[in-house]
PDB file of N, CA and C in Angstrom:
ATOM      1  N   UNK A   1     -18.993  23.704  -3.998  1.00  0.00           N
ATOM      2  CA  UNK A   1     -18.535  22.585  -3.200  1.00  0.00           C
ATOM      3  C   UNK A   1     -18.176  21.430  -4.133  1.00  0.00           C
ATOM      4  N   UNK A   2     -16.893  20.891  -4.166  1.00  0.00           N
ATOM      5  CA  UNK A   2     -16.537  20.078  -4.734  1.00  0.00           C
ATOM      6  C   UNK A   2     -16.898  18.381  -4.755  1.00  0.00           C
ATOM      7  N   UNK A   3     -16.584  17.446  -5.205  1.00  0.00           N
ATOM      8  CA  UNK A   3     -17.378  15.971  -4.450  1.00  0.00           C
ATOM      9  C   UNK A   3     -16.044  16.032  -3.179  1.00  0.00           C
ATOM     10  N   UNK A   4     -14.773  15.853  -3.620  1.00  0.00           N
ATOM     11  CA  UNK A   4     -13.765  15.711  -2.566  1.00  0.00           C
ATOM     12  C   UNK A   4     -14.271  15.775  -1.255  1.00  0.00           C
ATOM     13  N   UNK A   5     -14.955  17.520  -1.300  1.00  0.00           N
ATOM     14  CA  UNK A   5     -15.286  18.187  -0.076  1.00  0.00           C
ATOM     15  C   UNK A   5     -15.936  17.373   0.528  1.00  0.00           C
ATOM     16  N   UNK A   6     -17.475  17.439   0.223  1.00  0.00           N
ATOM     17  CA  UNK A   6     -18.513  16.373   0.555  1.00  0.00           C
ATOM     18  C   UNK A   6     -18.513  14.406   1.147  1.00  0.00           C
ATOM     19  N   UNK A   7     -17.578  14.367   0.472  1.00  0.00           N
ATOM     20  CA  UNK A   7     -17.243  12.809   0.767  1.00  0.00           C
ATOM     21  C   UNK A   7     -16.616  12.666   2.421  1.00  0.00           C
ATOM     22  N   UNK A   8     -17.411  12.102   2.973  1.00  0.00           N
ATOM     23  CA  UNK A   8     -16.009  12.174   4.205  1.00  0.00           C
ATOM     24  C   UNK A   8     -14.871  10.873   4.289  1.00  0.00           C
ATOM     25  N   UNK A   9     -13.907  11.225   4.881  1.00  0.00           N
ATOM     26  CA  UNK A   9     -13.053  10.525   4.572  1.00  0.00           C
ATOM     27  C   UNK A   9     -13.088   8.968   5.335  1.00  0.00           C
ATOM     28  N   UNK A  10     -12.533   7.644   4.650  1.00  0.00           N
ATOM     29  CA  UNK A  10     -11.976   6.250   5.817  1.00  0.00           C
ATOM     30  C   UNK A  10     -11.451   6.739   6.558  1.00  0.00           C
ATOM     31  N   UNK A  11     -11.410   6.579   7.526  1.00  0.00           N
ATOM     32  CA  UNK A  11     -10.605   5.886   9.272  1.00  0.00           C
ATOM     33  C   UNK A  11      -9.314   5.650   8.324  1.00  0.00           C
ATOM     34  N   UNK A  12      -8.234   5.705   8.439  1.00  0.00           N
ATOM     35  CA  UNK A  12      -6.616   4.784   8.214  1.00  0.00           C
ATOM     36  C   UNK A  12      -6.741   3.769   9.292  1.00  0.00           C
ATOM     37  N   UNK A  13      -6.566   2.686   8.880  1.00  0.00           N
ATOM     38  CA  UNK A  13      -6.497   1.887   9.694  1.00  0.00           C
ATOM     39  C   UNK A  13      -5.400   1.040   9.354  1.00  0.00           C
ATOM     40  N   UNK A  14      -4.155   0.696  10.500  1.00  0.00           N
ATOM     41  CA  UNK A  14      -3.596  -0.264  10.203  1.00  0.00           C
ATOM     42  C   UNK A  14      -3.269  -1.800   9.531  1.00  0.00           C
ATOM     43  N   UNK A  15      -2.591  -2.569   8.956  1.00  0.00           N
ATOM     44  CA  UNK A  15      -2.276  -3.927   8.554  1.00  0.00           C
ATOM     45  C   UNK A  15      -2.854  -5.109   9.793  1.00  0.00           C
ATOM     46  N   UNK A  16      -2.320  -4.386  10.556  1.00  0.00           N
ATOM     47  CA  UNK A  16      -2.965  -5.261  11.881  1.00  0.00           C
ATOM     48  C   UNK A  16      -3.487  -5.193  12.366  1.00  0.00           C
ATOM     49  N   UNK A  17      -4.328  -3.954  12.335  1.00  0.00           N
ATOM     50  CA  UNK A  17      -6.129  -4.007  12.956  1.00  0.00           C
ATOM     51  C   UNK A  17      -6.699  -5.208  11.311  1.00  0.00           C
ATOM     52  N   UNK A  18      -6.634  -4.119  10.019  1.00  0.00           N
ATOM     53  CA  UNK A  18      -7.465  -5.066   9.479  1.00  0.00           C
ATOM     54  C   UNK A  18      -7.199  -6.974   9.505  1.00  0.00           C
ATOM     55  N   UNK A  19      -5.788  -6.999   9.307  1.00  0.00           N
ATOM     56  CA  UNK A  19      -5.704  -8.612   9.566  1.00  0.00           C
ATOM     57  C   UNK A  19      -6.645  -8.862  11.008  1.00  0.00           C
ATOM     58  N   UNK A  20      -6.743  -8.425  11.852  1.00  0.00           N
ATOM     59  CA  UNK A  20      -7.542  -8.871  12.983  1.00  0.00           C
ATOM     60  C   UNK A  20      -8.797  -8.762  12.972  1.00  0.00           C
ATOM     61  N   UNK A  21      -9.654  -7.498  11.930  1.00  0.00           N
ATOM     62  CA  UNK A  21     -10.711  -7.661  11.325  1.00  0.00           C
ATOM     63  C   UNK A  21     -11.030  -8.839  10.678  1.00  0.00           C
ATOM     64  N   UNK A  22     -10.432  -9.635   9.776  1.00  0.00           N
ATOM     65  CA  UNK A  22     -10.606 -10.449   8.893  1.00  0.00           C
ATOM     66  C   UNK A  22     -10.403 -11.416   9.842  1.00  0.00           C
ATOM     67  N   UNK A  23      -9.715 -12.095  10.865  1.00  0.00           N
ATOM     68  CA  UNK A  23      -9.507 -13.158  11.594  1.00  0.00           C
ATOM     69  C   UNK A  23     -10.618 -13.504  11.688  1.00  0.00           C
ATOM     70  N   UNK A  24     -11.289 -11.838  12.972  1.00  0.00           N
ATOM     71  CA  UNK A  24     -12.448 -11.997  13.790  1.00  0.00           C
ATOM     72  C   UNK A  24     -13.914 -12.360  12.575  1.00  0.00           C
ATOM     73  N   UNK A  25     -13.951 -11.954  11.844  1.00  0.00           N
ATOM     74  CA  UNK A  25     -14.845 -12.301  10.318  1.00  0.00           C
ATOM     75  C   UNK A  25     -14.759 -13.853  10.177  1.00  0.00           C
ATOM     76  N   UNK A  26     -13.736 -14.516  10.057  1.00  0.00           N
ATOM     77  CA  UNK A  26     -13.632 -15.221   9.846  1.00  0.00           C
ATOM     78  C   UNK A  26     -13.708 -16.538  11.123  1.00  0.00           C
ATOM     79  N   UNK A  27     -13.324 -16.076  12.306  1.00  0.00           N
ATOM     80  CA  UNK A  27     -13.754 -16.968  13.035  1.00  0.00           C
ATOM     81  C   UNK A  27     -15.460 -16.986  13.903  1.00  0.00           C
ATOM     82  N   UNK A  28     -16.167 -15.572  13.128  1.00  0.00           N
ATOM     83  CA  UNK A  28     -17.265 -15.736  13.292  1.00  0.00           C
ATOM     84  C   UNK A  28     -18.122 -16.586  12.165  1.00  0.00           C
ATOM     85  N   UNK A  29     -17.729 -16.485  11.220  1.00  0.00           N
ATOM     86  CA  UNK A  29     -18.410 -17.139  10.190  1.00  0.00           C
ATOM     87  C   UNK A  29     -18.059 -18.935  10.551  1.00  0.00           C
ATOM     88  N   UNK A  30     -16.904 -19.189  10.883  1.00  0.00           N
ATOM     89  CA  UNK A  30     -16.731 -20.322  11.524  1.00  0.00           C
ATOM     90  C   UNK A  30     -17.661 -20.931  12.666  1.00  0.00           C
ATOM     91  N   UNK A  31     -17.932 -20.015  13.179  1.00  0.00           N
ATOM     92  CA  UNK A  31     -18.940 -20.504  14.006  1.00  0.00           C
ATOM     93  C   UNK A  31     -20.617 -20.399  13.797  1.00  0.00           C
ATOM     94  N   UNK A  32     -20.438 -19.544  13.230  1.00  0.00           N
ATOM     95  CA  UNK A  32     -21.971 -19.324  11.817  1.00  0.00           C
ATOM     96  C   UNK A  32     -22.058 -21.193  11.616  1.00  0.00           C
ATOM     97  N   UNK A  33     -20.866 -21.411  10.539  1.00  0.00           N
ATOM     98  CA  UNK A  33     -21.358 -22.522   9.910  1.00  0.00           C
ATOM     99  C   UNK A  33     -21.071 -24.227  10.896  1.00  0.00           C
ATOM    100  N   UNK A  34     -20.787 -23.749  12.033  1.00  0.00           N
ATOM    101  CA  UNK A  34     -21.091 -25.127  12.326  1.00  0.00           C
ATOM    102  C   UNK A  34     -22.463 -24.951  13.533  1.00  0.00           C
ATOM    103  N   UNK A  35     -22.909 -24.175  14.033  1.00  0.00           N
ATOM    104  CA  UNK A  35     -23.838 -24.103  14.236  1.00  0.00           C
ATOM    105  C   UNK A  35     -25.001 -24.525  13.102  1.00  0.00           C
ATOM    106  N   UNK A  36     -24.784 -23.884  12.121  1.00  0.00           N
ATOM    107  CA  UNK A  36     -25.915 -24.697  10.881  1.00  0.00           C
ATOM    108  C   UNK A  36     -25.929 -26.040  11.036  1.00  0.00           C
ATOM    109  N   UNK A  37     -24.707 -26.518  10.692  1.00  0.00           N
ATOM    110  CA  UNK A  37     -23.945 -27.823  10.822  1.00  0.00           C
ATOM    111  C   UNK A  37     -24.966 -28.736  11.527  1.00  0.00           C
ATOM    112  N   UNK A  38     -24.439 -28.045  13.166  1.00  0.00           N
ATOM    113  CA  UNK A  38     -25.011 -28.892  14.273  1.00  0.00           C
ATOM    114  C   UNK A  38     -26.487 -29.413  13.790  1.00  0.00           C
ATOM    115  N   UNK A  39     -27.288 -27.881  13.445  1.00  0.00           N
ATOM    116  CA  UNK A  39     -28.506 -27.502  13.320  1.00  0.00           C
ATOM    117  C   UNK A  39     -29.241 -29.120  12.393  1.00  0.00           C
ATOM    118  N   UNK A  40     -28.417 -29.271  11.218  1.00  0.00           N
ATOM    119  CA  UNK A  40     -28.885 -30.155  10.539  1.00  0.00           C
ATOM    120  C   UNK A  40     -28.351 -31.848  10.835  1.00  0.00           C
ATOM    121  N   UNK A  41     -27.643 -31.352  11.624  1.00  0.00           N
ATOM    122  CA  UNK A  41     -26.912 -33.147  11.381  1.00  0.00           C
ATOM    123  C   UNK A  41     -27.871 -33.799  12.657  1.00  0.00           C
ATOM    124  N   UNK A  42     -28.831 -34.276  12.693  1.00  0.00           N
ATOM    125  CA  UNK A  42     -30.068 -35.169  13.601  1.00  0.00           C
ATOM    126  C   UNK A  42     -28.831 -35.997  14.529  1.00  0.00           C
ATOM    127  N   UNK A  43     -28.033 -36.884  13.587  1.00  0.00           N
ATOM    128  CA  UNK A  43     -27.368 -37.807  14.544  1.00  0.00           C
ATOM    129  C   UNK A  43     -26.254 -37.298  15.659  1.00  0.00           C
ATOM    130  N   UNK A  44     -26.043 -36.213  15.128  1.00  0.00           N
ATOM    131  CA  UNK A  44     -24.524 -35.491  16.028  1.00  0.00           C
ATOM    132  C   UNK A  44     -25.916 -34.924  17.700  1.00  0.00           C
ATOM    133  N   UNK A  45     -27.045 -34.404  16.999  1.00  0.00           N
ATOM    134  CA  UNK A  45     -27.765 -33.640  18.061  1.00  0.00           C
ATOM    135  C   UNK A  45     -28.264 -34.913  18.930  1.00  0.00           C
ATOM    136  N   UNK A  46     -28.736 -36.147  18.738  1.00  0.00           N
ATOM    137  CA  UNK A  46     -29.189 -37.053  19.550  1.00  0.00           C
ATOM    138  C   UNK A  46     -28.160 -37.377  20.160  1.00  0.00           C
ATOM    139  N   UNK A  47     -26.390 -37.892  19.795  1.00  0.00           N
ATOM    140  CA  UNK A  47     -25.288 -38.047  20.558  1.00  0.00           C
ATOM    141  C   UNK A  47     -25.685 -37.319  21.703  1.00  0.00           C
ATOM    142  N   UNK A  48     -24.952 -35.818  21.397  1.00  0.00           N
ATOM    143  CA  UNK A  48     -25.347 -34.837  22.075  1.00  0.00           C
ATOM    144  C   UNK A  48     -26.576 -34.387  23.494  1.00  0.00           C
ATOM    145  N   UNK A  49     -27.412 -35.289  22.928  1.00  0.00           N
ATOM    146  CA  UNK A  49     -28.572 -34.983  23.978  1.00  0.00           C
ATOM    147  C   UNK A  49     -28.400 -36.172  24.918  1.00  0.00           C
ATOM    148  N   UNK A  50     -28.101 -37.429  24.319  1.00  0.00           N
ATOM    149  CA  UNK A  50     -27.925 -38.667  25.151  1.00  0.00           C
ATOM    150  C   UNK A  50     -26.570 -37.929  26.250  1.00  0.00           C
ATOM    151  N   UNK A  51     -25.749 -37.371  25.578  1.00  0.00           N
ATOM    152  CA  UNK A  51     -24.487 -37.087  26.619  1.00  0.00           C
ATOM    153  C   UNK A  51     -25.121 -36.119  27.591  1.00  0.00           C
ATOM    154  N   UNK A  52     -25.893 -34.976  27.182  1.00  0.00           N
ATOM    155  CA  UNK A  52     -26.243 -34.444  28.273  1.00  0.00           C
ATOM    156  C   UNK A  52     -26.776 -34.952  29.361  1.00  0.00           C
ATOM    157  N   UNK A  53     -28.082 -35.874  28.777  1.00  0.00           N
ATOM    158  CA  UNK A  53     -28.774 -37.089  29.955  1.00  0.00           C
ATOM    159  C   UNK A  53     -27.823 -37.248  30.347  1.00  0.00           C
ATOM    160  N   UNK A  54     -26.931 -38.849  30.162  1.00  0.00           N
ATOM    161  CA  UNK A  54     -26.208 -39.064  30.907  1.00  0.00           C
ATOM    162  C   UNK A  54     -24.947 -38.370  32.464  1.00  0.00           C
ATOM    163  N   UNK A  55     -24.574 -37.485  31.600  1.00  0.00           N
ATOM    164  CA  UNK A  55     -23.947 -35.999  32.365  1.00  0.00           C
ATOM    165  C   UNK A  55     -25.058 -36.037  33.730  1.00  0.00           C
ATOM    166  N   UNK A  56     -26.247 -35.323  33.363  1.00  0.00           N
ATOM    167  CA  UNK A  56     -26.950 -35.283  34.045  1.00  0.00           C
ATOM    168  C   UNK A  56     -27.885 -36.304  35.468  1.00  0.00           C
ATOM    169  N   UNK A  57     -27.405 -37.422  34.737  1.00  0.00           N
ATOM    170  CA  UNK A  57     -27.316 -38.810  35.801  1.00  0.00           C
ATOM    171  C   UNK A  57     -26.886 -38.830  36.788  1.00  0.00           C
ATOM    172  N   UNK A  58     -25.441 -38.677  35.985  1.00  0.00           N
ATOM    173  CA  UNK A  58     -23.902 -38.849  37.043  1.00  0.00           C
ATOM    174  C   UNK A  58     -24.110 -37.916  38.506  1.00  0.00           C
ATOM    175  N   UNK A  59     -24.472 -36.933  37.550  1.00  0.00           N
ATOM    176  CA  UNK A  59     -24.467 -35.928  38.270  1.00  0.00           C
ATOM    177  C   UNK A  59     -25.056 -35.971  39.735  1.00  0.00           C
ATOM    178  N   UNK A  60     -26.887 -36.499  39.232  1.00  0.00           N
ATOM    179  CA  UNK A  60     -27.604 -36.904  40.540  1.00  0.00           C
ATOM    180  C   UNK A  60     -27.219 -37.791  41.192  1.00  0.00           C
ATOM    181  N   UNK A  61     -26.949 -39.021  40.842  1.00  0.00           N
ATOM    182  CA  UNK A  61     -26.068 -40.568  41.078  1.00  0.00           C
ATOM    183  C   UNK A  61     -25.243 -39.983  42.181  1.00  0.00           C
ATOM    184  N   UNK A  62     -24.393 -39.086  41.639  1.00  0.00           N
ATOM    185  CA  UNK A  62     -23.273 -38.672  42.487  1.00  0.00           C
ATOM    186  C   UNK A  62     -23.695 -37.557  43.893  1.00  0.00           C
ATOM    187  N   UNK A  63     -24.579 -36.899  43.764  1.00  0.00           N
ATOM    188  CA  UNK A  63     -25.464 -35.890  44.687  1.00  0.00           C
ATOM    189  C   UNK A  63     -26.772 -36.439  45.518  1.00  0.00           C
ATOM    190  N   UNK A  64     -27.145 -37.261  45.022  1.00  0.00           N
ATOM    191  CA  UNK A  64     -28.069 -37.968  45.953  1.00  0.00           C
ATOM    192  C   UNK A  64     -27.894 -39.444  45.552  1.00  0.00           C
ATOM    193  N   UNK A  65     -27.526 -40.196  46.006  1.00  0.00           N
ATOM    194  CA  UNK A  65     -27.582 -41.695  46.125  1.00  0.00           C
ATOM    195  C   UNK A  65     -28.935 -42.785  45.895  1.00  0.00           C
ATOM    196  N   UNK A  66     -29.498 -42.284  47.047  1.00  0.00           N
ATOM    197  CA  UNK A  66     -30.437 -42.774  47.741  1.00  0.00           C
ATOM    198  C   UNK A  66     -31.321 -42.613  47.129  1.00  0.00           C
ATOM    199  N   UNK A  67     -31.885 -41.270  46.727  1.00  0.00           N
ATOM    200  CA  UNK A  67     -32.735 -40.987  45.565  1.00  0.00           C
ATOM    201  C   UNK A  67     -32.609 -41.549  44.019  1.00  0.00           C
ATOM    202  N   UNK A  68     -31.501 -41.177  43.391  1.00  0.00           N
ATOM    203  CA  UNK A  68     -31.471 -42.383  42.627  1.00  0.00           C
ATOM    204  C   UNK A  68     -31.841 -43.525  42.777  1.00  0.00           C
ATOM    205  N   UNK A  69     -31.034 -44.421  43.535  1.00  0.00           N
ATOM    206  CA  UNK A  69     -31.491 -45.976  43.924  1.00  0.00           C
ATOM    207  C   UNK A  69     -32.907 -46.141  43.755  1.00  0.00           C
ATOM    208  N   UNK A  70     -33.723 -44.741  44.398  1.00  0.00           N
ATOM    209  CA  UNK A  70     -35.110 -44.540  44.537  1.00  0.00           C
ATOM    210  C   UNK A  70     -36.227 -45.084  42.686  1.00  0.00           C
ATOM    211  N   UNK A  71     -35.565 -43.755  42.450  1.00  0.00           N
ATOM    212  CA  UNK A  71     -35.833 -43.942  41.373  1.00  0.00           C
ATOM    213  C   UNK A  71     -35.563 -45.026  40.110  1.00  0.00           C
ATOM    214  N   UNK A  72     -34.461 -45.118  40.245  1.00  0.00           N
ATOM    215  CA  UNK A  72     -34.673 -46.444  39.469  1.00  0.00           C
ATOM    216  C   UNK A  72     -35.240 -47.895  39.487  1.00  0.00           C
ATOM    217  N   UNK A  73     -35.618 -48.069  40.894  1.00  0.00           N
ATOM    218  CA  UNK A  73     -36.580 -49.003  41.650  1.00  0.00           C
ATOM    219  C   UNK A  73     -37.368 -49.186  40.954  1.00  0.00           C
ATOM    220  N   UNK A  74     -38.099 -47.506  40.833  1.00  0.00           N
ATOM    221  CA  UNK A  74     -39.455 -46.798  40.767  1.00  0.00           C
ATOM    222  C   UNK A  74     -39.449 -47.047  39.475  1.00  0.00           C
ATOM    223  N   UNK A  75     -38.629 -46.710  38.131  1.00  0.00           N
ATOM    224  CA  UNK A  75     -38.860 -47.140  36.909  1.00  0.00           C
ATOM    225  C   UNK A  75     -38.972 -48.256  36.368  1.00  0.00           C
ATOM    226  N   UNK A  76     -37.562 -49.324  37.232  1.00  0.00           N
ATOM    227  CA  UNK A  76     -37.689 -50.643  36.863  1.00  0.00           C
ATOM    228  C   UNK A  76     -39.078 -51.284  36.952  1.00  0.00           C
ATOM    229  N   UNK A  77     -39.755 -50.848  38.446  1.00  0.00           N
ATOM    230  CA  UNK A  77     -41.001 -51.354  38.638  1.00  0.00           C
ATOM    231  C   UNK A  77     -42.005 -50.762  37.982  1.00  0.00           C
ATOM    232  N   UNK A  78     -42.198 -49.643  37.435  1.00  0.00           N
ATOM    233  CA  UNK A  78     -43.221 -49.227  36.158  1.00  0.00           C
ATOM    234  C   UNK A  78     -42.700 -49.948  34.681  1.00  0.00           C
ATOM    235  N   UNK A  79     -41.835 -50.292  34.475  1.00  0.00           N
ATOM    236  CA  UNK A  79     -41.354 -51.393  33.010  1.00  0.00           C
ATOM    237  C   UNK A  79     -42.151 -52.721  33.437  1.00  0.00           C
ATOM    238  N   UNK A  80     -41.879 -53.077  34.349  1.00  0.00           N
ATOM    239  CA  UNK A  80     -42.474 -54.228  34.736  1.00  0.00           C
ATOM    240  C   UNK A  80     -44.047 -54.427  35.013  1.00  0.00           C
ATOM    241  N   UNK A  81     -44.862 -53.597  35.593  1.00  0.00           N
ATOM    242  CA  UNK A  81     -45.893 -53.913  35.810  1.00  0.00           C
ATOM    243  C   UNK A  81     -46.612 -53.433  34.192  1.00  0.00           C
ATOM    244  N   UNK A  82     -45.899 -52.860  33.787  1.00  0.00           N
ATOM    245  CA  UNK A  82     -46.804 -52.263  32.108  1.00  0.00           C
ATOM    246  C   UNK A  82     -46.247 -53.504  31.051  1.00  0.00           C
ATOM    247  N   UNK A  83     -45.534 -54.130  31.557  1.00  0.00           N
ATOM    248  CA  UNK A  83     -45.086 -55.685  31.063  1.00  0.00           C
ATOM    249  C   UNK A  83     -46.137 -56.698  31.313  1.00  0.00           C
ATOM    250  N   UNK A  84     -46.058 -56.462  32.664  1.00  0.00           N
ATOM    251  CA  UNK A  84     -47.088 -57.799  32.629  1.00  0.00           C
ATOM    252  C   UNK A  84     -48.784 -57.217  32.806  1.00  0.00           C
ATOM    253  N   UNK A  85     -48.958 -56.396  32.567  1.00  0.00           N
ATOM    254  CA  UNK A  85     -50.599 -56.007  32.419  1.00  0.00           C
ATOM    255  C   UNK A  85     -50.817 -55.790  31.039  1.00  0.00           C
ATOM    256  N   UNK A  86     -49.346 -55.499  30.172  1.00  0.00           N
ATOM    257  CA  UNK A  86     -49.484 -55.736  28.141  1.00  0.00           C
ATOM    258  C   UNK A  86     -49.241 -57.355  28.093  1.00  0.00           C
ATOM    259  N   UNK A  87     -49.139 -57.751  28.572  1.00  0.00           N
ATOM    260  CA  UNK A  87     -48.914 -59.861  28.599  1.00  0.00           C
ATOM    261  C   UNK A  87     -50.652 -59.959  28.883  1.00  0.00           C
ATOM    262  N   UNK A  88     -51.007 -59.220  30.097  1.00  0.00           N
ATOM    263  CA  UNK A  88     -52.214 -60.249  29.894  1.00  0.00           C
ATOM    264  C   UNK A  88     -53.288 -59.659  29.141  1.00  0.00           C
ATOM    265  N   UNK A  89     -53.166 -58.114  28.643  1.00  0.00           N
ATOM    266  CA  UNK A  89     -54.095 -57.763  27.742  1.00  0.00           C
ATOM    267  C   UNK A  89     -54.177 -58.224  26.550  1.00  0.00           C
ATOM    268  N   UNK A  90     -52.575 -59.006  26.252  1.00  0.00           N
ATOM    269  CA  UNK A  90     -52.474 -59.412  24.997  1.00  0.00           C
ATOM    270  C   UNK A  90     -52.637 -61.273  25.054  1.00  0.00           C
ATOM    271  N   UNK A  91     -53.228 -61.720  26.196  1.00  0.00           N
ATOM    272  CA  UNK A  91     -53.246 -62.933  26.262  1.00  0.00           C
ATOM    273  C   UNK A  91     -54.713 -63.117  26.491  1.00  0.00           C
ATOM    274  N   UNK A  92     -55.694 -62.218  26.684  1.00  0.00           N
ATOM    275  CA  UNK A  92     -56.907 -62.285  26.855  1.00  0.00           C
ATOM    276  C   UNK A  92     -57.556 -62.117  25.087  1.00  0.00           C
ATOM    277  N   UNK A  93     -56.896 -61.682  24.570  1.00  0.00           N
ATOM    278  CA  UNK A  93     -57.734 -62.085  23.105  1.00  0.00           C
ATOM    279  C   UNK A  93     -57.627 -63.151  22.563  1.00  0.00           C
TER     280      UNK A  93
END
């Protein structure tokens, strides 16, 4: 048995499968590296998360009204009373 024999042979593959191999290579690695990207850049990911909040606002804002309104009542008035009960804890020393 010769090596020839033994070896099995490549696939032939066309100019334009492999150019489309190499695209797809290449627009995966593209997305490889900005995922890293994202991964490291802190300030792009906080943008990012603030936009989702926000997104996510609108969203309720726009789907329940009333509840919103609710809630932000409800927060304004927890800023405030932890305001003025840190005023007088900090005015009693």
């Amino acid at each position: 048995m010769s090596d020839t024999d033994a070896a099995p042979k490549a696939p032939q593959r066309s100019k334009e499968q492999l150019n489309a191999d190499i695209e797809k290579t290449r627009a995966d690695l593209k997305a490889t590296l900005d995922a890293i990207e994202f991964k490291l850049n802190l300030p792009k990911q906080a943008r990012h998360a603030a936009h989702r909040v926000k997104s996510r606002i609108a969203t309720l804002r726009d789907q329940n009204p009333i509840g919103f309104a609710v809630g932000v009542a409800a927060a304004v008035a927890a800023v405030g009373i932890a305001a003025v009960l840190g005023f007088r804890s900090a005015s009693k020393k």
